[in-house]
N, C-alpha and C. Protein backbone atom coordinates (compact mmCIF):
# COMPACT_ATOMS: atom_id res chain seq x y z
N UNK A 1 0.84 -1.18 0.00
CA UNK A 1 0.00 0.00 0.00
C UNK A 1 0.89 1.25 0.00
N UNK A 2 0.37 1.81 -0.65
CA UNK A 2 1.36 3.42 -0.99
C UNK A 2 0.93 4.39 0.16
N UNK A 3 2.18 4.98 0.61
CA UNK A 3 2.08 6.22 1.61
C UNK A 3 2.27 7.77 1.44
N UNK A 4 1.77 8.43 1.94
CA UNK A 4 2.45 9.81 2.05
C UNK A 4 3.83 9.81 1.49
N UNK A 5 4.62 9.08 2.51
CA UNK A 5 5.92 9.22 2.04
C UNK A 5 6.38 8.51 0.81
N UNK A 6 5.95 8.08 -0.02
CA UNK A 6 5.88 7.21 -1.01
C UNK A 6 5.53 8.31 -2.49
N UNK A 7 4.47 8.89 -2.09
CA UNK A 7 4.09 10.48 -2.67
C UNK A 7 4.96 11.30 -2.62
N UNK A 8 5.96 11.65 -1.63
CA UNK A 8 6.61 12.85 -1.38
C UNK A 8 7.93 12.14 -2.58
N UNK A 9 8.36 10.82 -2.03
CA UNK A 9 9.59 10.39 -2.74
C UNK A 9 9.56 10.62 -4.47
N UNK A 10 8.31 9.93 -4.73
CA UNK A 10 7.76 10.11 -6.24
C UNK A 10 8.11 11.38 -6.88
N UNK A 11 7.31 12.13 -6.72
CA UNK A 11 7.22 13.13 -6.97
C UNK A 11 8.56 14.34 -6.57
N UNK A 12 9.31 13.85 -5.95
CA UNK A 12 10.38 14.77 -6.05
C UNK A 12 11.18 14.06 -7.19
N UNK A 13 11.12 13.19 -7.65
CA UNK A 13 12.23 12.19 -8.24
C UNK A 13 12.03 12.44 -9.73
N UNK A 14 10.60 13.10 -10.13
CA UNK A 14 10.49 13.94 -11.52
C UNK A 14 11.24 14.92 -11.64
N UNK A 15 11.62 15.26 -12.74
CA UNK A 15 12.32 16.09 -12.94
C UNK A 15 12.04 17.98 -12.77
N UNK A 16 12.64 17.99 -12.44
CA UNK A 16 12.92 20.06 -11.75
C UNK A 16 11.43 20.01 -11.05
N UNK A 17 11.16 18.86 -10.21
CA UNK A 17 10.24 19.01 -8.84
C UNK A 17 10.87 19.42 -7.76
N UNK A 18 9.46 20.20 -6.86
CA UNK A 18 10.25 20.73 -6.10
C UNK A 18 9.07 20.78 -4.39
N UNK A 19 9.02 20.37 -3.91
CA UNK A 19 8.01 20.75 -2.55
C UNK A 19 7.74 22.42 -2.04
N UNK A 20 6.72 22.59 -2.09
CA UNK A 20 6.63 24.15 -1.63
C UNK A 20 5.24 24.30 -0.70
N UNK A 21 5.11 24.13 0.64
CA UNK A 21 4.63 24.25 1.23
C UNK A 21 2.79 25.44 0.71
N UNK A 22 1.74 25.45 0.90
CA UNK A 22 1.05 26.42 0.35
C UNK A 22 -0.17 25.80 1.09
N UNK A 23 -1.08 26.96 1.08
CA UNK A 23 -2.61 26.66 2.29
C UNK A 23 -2.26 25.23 3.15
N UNK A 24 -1.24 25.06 3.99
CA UNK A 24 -0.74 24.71 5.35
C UNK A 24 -1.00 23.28 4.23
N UNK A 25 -0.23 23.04 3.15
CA UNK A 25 -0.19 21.18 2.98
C UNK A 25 0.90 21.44 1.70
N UNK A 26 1.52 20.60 1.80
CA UNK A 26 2.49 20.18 1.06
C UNK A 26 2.13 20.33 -0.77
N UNK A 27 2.61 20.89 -1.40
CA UNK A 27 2.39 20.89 -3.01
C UNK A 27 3.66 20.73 -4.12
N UNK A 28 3.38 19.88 -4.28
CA UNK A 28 4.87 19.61 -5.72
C UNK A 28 4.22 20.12 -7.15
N UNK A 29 6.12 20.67 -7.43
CA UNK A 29 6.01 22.11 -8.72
C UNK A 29 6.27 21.42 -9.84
N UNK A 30 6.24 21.47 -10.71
CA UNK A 30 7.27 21.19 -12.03
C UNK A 30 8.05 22.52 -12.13
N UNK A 31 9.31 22.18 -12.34
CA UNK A 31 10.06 23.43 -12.85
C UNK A 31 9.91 24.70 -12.52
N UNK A 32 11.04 25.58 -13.10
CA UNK A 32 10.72 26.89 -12.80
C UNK A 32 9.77 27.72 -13.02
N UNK A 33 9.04 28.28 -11.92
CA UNK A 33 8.03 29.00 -11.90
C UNK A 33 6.65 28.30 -10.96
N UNK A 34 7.24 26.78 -10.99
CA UNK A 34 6.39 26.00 -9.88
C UNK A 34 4.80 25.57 -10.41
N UNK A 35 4.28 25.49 -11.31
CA UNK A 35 3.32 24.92 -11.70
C UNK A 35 2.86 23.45 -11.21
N UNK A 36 1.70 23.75 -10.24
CA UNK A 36 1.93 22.79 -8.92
C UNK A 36 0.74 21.25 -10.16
N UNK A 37 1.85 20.34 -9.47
CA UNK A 37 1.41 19.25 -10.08
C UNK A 37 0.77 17.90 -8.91
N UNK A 38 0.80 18.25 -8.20
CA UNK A 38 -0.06 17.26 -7.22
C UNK A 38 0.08 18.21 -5.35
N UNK A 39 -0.47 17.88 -5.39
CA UNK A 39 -0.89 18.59 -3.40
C UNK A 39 -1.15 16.87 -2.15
N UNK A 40 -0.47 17.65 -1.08
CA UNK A 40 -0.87 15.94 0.01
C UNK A 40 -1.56 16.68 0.56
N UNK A 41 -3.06 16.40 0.70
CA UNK A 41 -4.15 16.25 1.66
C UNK A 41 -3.60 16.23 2.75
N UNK A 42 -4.08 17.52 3.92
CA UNK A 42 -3.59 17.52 5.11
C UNK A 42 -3.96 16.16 6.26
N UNK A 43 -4.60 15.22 6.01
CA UNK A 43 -4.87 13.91 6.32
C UNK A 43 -3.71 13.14 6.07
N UNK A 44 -2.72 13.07 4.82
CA UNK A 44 -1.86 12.40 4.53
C UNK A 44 -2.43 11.12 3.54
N UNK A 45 -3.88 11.21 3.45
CA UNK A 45 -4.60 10.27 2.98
C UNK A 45 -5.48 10.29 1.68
N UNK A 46 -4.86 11.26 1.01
CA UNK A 46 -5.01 11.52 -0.51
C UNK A 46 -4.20 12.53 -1.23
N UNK A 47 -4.45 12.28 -2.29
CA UNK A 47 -3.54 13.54 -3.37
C UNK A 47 -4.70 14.38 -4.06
N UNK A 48 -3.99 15.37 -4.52
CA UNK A 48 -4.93 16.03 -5.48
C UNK A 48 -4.20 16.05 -6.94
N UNK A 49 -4.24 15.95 -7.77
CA UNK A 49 -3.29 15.73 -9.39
C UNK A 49 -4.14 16.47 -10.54
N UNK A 50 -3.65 16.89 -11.04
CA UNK A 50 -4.18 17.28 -12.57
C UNK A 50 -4.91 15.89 -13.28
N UNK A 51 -5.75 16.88 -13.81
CA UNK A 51 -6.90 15.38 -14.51
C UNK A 51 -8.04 16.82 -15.43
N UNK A 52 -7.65 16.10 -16.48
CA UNK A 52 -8.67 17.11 -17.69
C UNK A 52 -10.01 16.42 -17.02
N UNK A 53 -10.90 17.71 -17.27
CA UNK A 53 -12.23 18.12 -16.63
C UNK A 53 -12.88 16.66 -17.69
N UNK A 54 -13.08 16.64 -18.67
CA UNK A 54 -13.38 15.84 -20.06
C UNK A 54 -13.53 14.30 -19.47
N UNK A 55 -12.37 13.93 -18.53
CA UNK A 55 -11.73 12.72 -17.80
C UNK A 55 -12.22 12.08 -16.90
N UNK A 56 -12.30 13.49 -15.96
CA UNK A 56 -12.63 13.14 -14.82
C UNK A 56 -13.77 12.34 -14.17
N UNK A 57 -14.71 12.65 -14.97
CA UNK A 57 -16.19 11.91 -14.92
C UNK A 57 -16.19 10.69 -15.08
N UNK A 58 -15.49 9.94 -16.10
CA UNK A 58 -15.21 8.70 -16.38
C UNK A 58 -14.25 7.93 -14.95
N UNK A 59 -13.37 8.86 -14.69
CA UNK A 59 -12.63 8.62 -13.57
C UNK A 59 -13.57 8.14 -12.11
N UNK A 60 -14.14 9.24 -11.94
CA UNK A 60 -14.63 8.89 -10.91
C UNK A 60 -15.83 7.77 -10.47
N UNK A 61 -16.67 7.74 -12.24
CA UNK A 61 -17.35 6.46 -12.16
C UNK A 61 -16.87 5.43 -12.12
N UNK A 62 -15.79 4.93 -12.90
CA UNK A 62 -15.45 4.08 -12.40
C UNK A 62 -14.69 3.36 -11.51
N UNK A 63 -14.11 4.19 -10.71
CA UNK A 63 -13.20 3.15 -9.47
C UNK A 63 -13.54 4.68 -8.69
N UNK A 64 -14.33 4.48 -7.81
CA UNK A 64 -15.32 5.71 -6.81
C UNK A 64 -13.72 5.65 -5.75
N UNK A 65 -13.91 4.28 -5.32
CA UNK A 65 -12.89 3.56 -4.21
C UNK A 65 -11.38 4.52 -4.14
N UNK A 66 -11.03 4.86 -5.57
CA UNK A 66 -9.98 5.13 -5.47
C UNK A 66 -9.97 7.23 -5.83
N UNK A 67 -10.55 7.48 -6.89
CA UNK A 67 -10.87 8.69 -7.17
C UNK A 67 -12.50 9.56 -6.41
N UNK A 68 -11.81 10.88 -6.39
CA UNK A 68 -13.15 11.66 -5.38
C UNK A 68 -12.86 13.12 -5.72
N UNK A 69 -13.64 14.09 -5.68
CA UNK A 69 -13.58 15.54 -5.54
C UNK A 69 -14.17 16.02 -4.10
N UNK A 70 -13.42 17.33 -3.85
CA UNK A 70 -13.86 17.68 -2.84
C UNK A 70 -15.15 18.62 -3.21
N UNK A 71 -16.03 18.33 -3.31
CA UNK A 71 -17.31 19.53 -3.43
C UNK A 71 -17.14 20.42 -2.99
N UNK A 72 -17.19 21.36 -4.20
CA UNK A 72 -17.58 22.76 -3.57
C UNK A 72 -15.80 23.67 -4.02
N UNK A 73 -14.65 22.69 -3.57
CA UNK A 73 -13.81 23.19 -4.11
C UNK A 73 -12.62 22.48 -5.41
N UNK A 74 -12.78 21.29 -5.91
CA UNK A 74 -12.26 20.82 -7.11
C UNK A 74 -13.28 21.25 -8.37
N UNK A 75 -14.51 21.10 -8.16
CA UNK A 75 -15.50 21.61 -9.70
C UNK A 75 -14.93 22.65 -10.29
N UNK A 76 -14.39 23.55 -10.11
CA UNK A 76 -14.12 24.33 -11.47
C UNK A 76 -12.65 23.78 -11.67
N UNK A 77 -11.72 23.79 -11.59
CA UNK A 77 -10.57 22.93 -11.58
C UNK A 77 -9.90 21.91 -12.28
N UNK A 78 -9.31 21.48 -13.06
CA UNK A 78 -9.09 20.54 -13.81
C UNK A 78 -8.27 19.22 -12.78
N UNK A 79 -8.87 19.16 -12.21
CA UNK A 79 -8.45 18.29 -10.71
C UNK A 79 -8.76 17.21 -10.16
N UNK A 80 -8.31 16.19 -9.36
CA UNK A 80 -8.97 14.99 -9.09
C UNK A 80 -8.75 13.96 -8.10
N UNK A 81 -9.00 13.89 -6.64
CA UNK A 81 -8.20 13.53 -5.71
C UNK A 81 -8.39 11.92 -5.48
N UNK A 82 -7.03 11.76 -5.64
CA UNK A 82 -6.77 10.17 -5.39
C UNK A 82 -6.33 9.64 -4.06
N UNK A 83 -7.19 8.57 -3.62
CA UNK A 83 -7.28 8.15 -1.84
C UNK A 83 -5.84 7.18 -2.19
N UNK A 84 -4.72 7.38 -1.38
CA UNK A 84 -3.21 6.95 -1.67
C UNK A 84 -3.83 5.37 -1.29
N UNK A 85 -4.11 5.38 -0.38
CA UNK A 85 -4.45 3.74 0.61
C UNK A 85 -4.87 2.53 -0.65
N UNK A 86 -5.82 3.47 -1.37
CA UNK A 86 -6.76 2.33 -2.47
C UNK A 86 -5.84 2.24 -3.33
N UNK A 87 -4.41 2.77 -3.45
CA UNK A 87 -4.06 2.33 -5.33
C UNK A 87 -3.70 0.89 -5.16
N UNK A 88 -3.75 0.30 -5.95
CA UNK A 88 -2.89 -0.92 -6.39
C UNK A 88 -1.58 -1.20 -6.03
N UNK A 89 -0.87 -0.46 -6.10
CA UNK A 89 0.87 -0.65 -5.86
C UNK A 89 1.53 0.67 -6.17
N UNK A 90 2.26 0.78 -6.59
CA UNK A 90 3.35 2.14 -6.58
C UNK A 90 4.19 2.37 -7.53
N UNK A 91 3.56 1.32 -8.23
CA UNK A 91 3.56 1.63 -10.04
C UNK A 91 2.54 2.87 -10.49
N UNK A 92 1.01 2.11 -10.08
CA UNK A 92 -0.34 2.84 -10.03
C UNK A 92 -0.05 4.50 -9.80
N UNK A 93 0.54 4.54 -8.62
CA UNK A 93 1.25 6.00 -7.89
C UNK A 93 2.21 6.78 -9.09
N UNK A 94 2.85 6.06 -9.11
CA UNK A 94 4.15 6.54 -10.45
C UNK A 94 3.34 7.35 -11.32
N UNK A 95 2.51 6.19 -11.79
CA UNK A 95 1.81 6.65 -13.47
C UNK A 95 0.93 8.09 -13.18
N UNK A 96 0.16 7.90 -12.19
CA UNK A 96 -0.96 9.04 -11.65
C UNK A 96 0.08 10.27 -11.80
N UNK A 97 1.31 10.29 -10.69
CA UNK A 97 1.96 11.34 -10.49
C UNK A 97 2.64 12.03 -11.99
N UNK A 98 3.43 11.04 -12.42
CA UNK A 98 4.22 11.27 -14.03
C UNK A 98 3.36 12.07 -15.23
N UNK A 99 1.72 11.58 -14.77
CA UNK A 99 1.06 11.70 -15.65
C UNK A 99 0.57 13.45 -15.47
N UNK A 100 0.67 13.45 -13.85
CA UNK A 100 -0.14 15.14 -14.21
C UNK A 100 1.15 15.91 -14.51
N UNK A 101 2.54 15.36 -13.89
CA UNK A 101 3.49 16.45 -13.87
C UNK A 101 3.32 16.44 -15.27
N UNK A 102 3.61 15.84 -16.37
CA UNK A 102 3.24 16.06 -17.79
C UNK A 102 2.53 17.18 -18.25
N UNK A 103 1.55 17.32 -17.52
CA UNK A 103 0.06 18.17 -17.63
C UNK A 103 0.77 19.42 -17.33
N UNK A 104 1.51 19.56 -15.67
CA UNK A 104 2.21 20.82 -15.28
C UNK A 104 3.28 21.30 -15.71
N UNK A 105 3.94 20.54 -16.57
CA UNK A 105 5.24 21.16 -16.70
C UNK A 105 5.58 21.83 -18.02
N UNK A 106 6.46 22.83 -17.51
CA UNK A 106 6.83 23.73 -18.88
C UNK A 106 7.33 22.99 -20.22
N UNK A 107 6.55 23.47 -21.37
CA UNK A 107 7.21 22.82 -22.32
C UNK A 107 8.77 22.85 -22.96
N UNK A 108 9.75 23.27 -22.55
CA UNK A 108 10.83 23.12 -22.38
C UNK A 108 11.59 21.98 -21.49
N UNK A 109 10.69 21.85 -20.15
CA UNK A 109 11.17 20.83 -19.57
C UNK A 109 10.71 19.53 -19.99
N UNK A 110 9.46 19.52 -20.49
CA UNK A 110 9.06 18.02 -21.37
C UNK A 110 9.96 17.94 -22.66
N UNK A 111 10.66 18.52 -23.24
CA UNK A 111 11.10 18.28 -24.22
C UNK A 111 12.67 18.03 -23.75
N UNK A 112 13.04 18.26 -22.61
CA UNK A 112 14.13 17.82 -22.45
C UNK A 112 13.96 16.05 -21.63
N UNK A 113 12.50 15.96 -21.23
CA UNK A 113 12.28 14.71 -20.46
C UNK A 113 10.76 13.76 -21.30
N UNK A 114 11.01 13.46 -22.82
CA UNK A 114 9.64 13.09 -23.04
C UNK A 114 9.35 11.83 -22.97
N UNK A 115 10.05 11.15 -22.41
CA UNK A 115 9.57 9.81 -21.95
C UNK A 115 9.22 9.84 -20.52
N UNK A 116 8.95 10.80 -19.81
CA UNK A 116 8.47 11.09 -18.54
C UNK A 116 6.99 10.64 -18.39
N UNK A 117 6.41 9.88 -17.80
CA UNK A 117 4.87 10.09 -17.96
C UNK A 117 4.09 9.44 -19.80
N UNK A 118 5.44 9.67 -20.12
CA UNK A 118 4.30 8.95 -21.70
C UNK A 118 3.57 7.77 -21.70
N UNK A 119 2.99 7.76 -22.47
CA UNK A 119 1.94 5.71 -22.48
C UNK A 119 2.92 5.20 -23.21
N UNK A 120 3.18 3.72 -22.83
CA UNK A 120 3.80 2.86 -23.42
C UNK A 120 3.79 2.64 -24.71
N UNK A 121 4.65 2.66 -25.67
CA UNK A 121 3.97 2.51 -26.94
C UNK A 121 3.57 1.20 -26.97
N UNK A 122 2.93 0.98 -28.27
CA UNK A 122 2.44 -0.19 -28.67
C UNK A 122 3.05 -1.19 -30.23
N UNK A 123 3.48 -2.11 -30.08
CA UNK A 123 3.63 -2.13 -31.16
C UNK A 123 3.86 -3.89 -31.49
């Protein structure tokens, strides 16, 4: 089962991440200028990550267990909070995290890192 600290390790281990403390809970940046790519729930017991609005709906119908919004303050937001306890393993964690820093990060720094977060190809 994946932890807080499991989140913090992740996510610093992307590239030009950075922890910056903000409304009293922990938030990781991509790169310069800090474009925050996931937040720890002051519980320690979820994340918040980038997730296109388009997505999210599908997301949350299907695995409730693992994905949730906070009402009232994720709806306008392109946002989507994942309960750490329910993922699968820390692969699951990886992909979630890789996937929004993708979303957050400057396009200069994806182009120096584009196998960061990409889908596997297929072939």
């Amino acid at each position: 089962m994946a932890t807080a600290d499991d989140v913090r390790r992740i996510a610093l281990s992307l590239p030009g991440a950075e922890e910056k403390l903000a409304w009293g809970m922990p938030t990781f940046r991509a790169g310069p200028g800090g474009r925050i790519f996931a937040s720890l729930d002051d519980d320690d017991q979820a994340i918040g990550v980038k997730c296109p609005k388009e997505e999210r709906a599908e997301l949350l119908a299907s695995e409730p267990e693992k994905f949730f919004m906070r009402e009232g303050h994720d709806d306008g937001y392109a946002w989507v909070r994942v309960r750490i306890g329910a993922l699968d393993d820390e692969g699951e964690l990886r992909a979630i995290l890789a996937d929004s820093w993708r979303q957050a990060a400057p396009r200069r720094l994806l182009a120096q890192h584009p196998d960061v977060g990409a889908p596997p190809e297929r072939g």
